[in-house]
Protein backbone atom coordinates (compact mmCIF):
# COMPACT_ATOMS: atom_id res chain seq x y z
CA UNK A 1 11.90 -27.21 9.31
CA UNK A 2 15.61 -27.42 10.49
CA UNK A 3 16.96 -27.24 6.34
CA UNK A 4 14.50 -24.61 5.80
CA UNK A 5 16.13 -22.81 8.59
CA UNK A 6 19.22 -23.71 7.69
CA UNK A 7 18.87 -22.11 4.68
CA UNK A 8 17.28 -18.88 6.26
CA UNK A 9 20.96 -18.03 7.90
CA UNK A 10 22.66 -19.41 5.02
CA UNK A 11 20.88 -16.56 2.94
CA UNK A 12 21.09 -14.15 5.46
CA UNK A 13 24.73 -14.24 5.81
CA UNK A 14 25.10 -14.42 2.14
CA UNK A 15 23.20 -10.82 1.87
CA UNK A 16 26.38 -9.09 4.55
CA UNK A 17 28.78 -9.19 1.78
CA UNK A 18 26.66 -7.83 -0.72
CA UNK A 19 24.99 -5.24 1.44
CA UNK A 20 28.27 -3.88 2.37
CA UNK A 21 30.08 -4.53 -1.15
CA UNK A 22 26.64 -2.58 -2.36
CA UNK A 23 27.96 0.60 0.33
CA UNK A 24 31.29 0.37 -0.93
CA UNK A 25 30.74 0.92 -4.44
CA UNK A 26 27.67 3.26 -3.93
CA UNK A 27 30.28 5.16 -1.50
CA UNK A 28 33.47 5.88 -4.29
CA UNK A 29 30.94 6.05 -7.32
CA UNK A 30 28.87 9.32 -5.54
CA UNK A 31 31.87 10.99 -4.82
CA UNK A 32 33.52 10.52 -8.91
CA UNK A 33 30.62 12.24 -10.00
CA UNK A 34 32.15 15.76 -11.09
CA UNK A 35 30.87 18.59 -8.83
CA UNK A 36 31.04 19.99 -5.44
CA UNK A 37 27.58 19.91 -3.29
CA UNK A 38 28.88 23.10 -1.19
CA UNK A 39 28.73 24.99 -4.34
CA UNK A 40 25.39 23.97 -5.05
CA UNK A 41 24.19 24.75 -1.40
CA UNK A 42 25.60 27.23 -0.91
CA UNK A 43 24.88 28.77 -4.12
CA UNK A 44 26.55 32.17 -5.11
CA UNK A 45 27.45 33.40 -2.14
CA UNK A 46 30.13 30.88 -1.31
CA UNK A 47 31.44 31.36 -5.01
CA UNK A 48 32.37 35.06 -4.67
CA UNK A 49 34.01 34.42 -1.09
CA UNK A 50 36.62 31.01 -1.19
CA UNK A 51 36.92 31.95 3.10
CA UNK A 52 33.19 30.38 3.45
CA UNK A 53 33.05 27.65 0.49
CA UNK A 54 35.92 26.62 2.74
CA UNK A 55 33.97 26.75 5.72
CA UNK A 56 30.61 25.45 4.18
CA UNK A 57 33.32 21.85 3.08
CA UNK A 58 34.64 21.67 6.56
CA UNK A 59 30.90 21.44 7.72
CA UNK A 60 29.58 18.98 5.33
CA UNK A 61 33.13 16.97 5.89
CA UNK A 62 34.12 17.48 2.45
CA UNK A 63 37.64 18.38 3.17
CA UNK A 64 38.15 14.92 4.57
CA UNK A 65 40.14 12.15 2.80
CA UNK A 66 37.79 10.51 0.88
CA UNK A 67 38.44 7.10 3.10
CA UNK A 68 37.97 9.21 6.39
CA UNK A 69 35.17 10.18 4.95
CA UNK A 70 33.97 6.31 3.68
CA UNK A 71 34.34 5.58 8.01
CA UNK A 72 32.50 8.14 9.21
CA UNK A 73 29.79 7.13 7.05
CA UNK A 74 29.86 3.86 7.77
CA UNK A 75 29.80 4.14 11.64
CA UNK A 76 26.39 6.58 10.61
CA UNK A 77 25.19 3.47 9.10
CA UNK A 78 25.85 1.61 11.60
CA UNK A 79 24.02 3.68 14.10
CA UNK A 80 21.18 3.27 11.45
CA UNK A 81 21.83 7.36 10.43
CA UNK A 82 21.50 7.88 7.22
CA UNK A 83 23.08 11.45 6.98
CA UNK A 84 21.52 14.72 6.41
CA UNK A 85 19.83 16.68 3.83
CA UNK A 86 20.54 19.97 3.64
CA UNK A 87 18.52 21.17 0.59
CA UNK A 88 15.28 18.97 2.03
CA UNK A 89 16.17 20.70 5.81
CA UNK A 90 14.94 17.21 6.85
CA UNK A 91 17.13 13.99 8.22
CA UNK A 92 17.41 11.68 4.97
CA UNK A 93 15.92 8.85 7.07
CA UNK A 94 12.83 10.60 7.72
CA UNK A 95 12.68 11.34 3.97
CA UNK A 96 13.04 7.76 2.72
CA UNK A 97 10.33 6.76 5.54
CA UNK A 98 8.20 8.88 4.34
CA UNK A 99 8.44 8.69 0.53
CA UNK A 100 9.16 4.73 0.30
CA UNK A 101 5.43 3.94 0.97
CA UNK A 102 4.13 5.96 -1.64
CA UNK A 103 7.00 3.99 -4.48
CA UNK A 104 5.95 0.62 -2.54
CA UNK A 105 1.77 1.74 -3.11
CA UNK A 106 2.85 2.43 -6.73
CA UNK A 107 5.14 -0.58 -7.59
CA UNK A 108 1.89 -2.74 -6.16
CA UNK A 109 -0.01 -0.96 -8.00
CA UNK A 110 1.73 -1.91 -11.36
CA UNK A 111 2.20 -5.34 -10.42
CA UNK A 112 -1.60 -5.83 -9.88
CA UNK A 113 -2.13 -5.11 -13.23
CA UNK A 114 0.28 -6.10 -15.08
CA UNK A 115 1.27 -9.68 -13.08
CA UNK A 116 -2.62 -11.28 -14.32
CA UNK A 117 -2.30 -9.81 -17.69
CA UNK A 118 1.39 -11.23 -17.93
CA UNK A 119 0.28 -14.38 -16.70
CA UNK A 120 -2.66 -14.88 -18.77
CA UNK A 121 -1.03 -13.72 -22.45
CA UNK A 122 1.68 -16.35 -21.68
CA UNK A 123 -0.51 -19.18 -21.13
CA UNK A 124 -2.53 -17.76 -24.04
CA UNK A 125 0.43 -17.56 -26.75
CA UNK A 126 1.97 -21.36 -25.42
CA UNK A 127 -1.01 -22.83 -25.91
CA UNK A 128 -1.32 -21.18 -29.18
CA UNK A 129 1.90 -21.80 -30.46
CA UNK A 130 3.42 -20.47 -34.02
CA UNK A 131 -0.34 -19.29 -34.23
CA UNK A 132 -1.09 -15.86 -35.40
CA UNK A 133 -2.24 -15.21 -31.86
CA UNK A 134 1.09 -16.61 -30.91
CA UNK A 135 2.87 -14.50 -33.50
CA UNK A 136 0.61 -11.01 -31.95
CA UNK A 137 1.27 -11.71 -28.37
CA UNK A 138 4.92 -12.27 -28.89
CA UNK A 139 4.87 -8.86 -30.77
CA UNK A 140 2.87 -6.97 -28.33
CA UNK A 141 5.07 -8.03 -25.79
CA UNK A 142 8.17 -7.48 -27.56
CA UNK A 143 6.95 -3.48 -27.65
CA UNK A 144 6.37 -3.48 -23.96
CA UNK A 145 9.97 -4.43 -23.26
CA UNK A 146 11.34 -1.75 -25.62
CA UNK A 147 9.11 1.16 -25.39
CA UNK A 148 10.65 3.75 -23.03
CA UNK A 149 8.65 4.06 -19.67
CA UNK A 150 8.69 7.76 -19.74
CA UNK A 151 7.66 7.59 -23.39
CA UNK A 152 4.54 5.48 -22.22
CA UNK A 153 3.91 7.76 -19.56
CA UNK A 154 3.54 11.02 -21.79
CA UNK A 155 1.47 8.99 -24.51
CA UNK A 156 -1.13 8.10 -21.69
CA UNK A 157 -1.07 11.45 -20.48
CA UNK A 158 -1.76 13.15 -23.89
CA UNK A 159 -4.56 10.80 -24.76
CA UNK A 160 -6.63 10.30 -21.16
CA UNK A 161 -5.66 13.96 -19.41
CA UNK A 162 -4.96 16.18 -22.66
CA UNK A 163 -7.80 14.69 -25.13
CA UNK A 164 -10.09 12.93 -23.68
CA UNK A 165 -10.08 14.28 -20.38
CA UNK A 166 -10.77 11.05 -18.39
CA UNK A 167 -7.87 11.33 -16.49
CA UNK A 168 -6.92 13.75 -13.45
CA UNK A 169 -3.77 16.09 -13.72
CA UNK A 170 -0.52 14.49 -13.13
CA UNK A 171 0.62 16.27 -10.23
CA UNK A 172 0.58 13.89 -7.34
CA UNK A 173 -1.44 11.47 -5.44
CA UNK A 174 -4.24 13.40 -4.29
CA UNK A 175 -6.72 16.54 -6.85
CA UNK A 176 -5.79 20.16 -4.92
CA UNK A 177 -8.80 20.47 -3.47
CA UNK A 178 -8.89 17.08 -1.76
CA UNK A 179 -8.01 17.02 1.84
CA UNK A 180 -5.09 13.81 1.85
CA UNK A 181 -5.77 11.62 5.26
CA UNK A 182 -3.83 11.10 7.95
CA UNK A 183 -0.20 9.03 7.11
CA UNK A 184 -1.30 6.24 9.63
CA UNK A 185 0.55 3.61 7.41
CA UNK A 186 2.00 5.64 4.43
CA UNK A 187 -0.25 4.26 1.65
CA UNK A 188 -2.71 6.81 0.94
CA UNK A 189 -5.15 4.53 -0.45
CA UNK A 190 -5.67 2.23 2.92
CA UNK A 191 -4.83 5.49 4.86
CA UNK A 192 -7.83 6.67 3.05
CA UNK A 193 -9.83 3.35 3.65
CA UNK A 194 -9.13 2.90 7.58
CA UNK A 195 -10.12 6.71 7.96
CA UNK A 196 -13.44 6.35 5.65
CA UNK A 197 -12.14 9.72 3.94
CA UNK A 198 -13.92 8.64 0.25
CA UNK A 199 -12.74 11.19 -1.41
CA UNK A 200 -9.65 10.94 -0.70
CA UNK A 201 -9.83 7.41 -1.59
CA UNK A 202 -11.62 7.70 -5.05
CA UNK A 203 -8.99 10.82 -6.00
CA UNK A 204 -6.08 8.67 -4.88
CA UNK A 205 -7.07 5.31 -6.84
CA UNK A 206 -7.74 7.50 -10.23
CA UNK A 207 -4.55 9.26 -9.62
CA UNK A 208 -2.66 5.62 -9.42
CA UNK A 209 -4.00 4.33 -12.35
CA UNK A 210 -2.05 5.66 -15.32
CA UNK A 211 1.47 5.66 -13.77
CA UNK A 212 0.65 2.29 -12.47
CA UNK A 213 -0.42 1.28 -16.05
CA UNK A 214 2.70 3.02 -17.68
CA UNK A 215 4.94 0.93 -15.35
CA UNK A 216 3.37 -2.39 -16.08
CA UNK A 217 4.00 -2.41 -19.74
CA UNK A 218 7.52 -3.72 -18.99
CA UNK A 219 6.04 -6.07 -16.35
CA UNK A 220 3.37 -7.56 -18.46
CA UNK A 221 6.27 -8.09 -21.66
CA UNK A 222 8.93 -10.06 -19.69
CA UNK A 223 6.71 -12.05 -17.35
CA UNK A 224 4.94 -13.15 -20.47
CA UNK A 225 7.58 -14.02 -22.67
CA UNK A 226 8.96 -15.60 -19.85
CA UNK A 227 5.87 -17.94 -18.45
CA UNK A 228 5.00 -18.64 -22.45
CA UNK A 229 9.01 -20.23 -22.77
CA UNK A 230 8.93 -22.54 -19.08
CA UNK A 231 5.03 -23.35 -20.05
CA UNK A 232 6.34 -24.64 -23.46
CA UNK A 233 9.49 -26.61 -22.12
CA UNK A 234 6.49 -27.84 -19.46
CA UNK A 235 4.29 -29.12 -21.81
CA UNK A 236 6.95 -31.10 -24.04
CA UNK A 237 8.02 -32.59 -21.64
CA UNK A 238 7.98 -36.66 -21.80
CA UNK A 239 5.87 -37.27 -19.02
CA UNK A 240 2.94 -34.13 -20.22
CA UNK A 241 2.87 -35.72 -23.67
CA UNK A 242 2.18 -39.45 -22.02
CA UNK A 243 -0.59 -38.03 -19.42
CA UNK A 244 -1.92 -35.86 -22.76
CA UNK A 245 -1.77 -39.20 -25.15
CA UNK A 246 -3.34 -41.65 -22.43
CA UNK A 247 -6.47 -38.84 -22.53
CA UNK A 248 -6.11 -36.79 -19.25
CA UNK A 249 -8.14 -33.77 -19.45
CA UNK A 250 -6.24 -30.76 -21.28
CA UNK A 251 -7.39 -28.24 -19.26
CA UNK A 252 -6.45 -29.75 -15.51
CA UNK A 253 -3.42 -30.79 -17.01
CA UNK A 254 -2.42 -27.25 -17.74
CA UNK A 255 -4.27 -25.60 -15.02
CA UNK A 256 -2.76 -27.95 -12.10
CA UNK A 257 0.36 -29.13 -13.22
CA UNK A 258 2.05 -28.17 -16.20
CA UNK A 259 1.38 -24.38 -14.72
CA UNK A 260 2.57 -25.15 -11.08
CA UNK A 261 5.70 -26.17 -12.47
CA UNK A 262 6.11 -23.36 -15.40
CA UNK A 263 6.02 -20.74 -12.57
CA UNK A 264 9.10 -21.09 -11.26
CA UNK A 265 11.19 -18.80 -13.70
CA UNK A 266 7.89 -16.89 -13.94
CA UNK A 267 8.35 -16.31 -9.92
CA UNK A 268 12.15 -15.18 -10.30
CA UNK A 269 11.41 -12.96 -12.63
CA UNK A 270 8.83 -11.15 -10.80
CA UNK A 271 10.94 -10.95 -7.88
CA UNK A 272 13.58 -9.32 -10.58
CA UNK A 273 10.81 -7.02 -11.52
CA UNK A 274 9.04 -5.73 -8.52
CA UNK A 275 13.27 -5.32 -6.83
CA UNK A 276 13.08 -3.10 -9.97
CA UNK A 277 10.01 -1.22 -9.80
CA UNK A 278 11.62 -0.22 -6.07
CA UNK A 279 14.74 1.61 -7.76
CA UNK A 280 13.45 2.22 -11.30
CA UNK A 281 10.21 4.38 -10.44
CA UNK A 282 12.11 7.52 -10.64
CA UNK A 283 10.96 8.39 -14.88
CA UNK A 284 7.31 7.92 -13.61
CA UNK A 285 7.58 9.70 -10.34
CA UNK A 286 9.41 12.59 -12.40
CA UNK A 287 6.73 12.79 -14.99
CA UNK A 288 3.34 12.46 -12.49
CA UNK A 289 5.00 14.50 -9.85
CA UNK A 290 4.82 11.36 -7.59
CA UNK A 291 6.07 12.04 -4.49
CA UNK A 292 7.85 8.74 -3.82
CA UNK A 293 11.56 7.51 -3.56
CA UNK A 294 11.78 8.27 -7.69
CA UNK A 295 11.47 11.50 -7.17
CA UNK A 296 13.18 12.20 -4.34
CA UNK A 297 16.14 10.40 -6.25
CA UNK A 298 15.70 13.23 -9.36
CA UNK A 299 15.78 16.15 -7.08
CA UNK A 300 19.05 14.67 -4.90
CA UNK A 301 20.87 13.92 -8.59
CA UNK A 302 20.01 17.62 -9.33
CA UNK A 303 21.03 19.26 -6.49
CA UNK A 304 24.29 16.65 -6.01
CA UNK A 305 23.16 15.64 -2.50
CA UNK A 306 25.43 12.76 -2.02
CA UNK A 307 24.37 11.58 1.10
CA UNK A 308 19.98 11.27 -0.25
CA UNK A 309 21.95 9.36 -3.67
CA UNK A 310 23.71 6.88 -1.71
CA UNK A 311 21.02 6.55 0.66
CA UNK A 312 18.57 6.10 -1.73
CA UNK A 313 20.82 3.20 -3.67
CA UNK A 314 21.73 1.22 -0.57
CA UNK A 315 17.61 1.12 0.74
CA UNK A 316 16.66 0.29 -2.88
CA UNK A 317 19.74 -2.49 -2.97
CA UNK A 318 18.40 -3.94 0.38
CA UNK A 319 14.89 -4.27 -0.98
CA UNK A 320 15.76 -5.93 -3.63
CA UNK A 321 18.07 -8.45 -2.32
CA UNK A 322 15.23 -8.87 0.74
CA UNK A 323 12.41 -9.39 -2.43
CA UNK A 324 14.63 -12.18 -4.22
CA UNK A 325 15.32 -13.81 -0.99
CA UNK A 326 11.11 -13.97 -0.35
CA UNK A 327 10.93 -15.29 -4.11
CA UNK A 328 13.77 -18.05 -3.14
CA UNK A 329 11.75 -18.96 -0.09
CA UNK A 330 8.08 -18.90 -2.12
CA UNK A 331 9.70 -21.51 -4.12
CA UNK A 332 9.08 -24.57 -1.88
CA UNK A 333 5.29 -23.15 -1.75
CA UNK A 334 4.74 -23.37 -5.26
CA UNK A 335 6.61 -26.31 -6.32
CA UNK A 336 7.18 -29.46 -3.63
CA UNK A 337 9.93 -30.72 -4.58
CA UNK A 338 12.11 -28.27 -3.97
CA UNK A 339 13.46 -29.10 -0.61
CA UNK A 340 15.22 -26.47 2.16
C-alpha cells in the first residue's frame, strides 16, 4: 500500500507541469489565431465607430500586453474562474458543467460498443492468424482507422434517418415533442431512469445510438489491431508454447492467461482513446446537433471566443491526463506483477 501510494503523489506531481505547460501553450496559441473577438461581438456597430471597438477591447482586456493578459488569466484559474462568455451570456464554467456530461454520456456510449467488438475481433483474427478471417478483420479494421468520423456519421444518417427511416432526426438528445427530465446528474439517460420519465428514456437511448456507433469505428480498429499484435507476442511466447505442447486446454489458456497478459497495451490504448473521445467529439456533436463540449467547441472557434477555446482545451487536457493516470493505476488490477 505505501509504493502504491507512493506512486499516487509521484503521478500527481508529475501532472503540475503538464497541466500548467498545457495553459501555457493553450494561452499564446488562442491569441496567434488571426482575428479580433471585439469585432465579432460587437459586430458592425463597433466597425463603423473605432471610439467603442476601443472601448469594447478595454472591457474584454484586449488592450493588455499579451503577458498581463497570460496573469490575469492565470490568477482566474486559480480562483477556479474560467472567464466569461459573452456570445453564450453565460459564465464558461457553467457552460462546460453543463455540456461535459452529455460528451462524457456519449464517449461511454461509443466505448460500450465498440470496446467488446474491439476486443472480440482481436482475439478472433490472432487466433486465426494469416487466415482469410485474419486477412478480413485486419482489413475491416484498417477502414475504421481511416474513414473520416464525420464521413461515417453522414453515411449512417443517409441510410437509417434518410432511407430507411429507422432512425430519429439528428438534432439532439431528446425528439421535440419529448419533455427532457430534470438535469439531476447531467446524463439524460439515468436522469431519465432515476425520474421513471420512459419516454424520455427510450427517445434519448435511440438518439445515442448512431453517433455513438459513428464514434466507435475508430475505437473498435485500433483496440483490435492492437489486442490481435500483444495476443500474438502472448501466445509465442516460450512458456505458452510449453503449457500448449504438454496439452493444457487451448481455450483456458487463452481465456485466463495469455489474455490477462495481452491486455495491457490493449488497456493503454483505451485510456488513449476514451482521453480522445473527451476532446475529439466535436465532428459528431457538429453533425447530430449534440449539445455537448464538441459543440460548444465549434460555436466558440466560430465566433473566436478565446476564453470557451482555451477553456475547453485545458478541461479536455485534464481529463485526459486524469484517464491515463486511472489506466496506469488499473494496471496492477489486471496484471500482478506489476508492482506500485
Amino acid at each position: 500500500m505505501k509504493g502504491f501510494t507512493r506512486f499516487l503523489i509521484q503521478r500527481l506531481i508529475a501532472l503540475v507541469p503538464t497541466i500548467l505547460g498545457l495553459i501555457i501553450l493553450t494561452f499564446f496559441l488562442s491569441h496567434v489565431i488571426p482575428g479580433n473577438p471585439a469585432l465579432i461581438l460587437g459586430g458592425q456597430e463597433v466597425v463603423e465607430n473605432p471610439t467603442e471597438l476601443h472601448a469594447l477591447e478595454a472591457e474584454l482586456g484586449l488592450n493588455k500586453p499579451l503577458y498581463v493578459q497570460f496573469l490575469i488569466y492565470l490568477i482566474q484559474l486559480a480562483h477556479f474562474n474560467l472567464g466569461y462568455d459573452y456570445f453564450q451570456g453565460q459564465y464558461i464554467g457553467h457552460e462546460i458543467a453543463t455540456r461535459l456530461p452529455v460528451s462524457i454520456e456519449l464517449a461511454i456510449a461509443a466505448m460500450i460498443i465498440g470496446l467488446p467488438i474491439a476486443i472480440y475481433t482481436g482475439i478472433f483474427a490472432a487466433l486465426r492468424t494469416n487466415k482469410p478471417a485474419d486477412h478480413a478483420t485486419r482489413v475491416g479494421t484498417l477502414l475504421g482507422i481511416s474513414m473520416p468520423v464525420y464521413w461515417i456519421d453522414l453515411i449512417l444518417i443517409i441510410v437509417f434517418y434518410e432511407y430507411l427511416h429507422i432512425a430519429p432526426a439528428p438534432f439532439g438528445q431528446l425528439s421535440p415533442f419529448i419533455k427532457a427530465p430534470n438535469p439531476i446528474t447531467g446524463f439524460v439517460i439515468l436522469d431519465s431512469l432515476i425520474e421513471g420519465n420512459l419516454a424520455a428514456l427510450g427517445s434519448s437511448l435511440t438518439h445515442i445510438i448512431l453517433p455513438a456507433i459513428g464514434l466507435s469505428f475508430a475505437i473498435i480498429g485500433t483496440i483490435s489491431r492492437v489486442t490481435r499484435s500483444s495476443l500474438l507476442d502472448v501466445i509465442n511466447k516460450d512458456y505458452m508454447r510449453t503449457a500448449f505442447a504438454i496439452g493444457f486446454p487451448r481455450k483456458i489458456l487463452i481465456n485466463k492467461y495469455a489474455l490477462r497478459n495481452a491486455l495491457l497495451p490493449a488497456l493503454t490504448v483505451t485510456a488513449i482513446q476514451m482521453g480522445g473521445l473527451m476532446g475529439g467529439v466535436v465532428l459528431t456533436e457538429t453533425i447530430f446537433s449534440w449539445p455537448g463540449l464538441g459543440l460548444y467547441t465549434y460555436d466558440s472557434i466560430i465566433n473566436l471566443d478565446y476564453g470557451a477555446i482555451m477553456a475547453v482545451v485545458i478541461v479536455s487536457g485534464f481529463l485526459f491526463v486524469l484517464i491515463n493516470l486511472l489506466a496506469d493505476i488499473l494496471y496492477g488490477v489486471v496484471d500482478p506483477r506489476v508492482k506500485y
